[in-house]
C-alpha atoms as a PDB file:
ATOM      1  CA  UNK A   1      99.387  38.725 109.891  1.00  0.00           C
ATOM      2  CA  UNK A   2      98.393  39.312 106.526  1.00  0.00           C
ATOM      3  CA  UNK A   3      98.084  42.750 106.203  1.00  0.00           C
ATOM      4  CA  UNK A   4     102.080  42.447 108.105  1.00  0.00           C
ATOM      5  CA  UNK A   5     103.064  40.443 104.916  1.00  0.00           C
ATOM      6  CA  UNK A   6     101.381  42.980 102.480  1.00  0.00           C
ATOM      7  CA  UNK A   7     102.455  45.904 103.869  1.00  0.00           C
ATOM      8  CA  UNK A   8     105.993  44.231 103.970  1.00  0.00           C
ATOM      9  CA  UNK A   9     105.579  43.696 100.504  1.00  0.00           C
ATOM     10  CA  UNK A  10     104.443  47.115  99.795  1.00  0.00           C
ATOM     11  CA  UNK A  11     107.387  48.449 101.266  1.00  0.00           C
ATOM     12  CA  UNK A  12     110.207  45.693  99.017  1.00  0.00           C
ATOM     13  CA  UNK A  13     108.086  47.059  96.191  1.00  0.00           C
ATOM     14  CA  UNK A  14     108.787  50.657  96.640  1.00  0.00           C
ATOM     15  CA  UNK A  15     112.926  50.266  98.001  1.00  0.00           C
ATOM     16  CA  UNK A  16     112.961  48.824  94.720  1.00  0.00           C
ATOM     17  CA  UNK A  17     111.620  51.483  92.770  1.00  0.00           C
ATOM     18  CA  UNK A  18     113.698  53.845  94.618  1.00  0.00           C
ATOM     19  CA  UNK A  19     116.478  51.995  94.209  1.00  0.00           C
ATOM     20  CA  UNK A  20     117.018  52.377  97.970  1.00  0.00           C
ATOM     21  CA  UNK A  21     118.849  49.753 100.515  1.00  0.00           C
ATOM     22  CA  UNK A  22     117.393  47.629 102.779  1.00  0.00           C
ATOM     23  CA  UNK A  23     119.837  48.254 105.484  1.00  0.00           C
ATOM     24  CA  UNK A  24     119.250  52.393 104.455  1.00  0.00           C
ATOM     25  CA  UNK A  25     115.549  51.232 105.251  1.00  0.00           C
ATOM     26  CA  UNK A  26     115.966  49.121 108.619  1.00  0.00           C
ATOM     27  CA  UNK A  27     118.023  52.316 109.742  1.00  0.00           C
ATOM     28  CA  UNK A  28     114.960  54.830 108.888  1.00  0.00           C
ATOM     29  CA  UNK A  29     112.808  52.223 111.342  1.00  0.00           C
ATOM     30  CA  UNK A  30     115.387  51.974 113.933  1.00  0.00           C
ATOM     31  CA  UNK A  31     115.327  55.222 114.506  1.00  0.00           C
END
């Protein structure tokens, strides 16, 4: 569970420095 959380929070960190969407992001997964 905790490596879930960090790489969760890996992942906010870097759509932030990109400047990117979340819902751009959740689309990338869906696929």
């Amino acid at each position: 569970l905790r490596e879930l959380h960090t790489l969760k929070g890996h992942v906010e960190s870097v759509v932030k420095l990109k400047g990117l969407d979340i819902d751009t992001m959740q689309q990338h997964y869906t696929v």
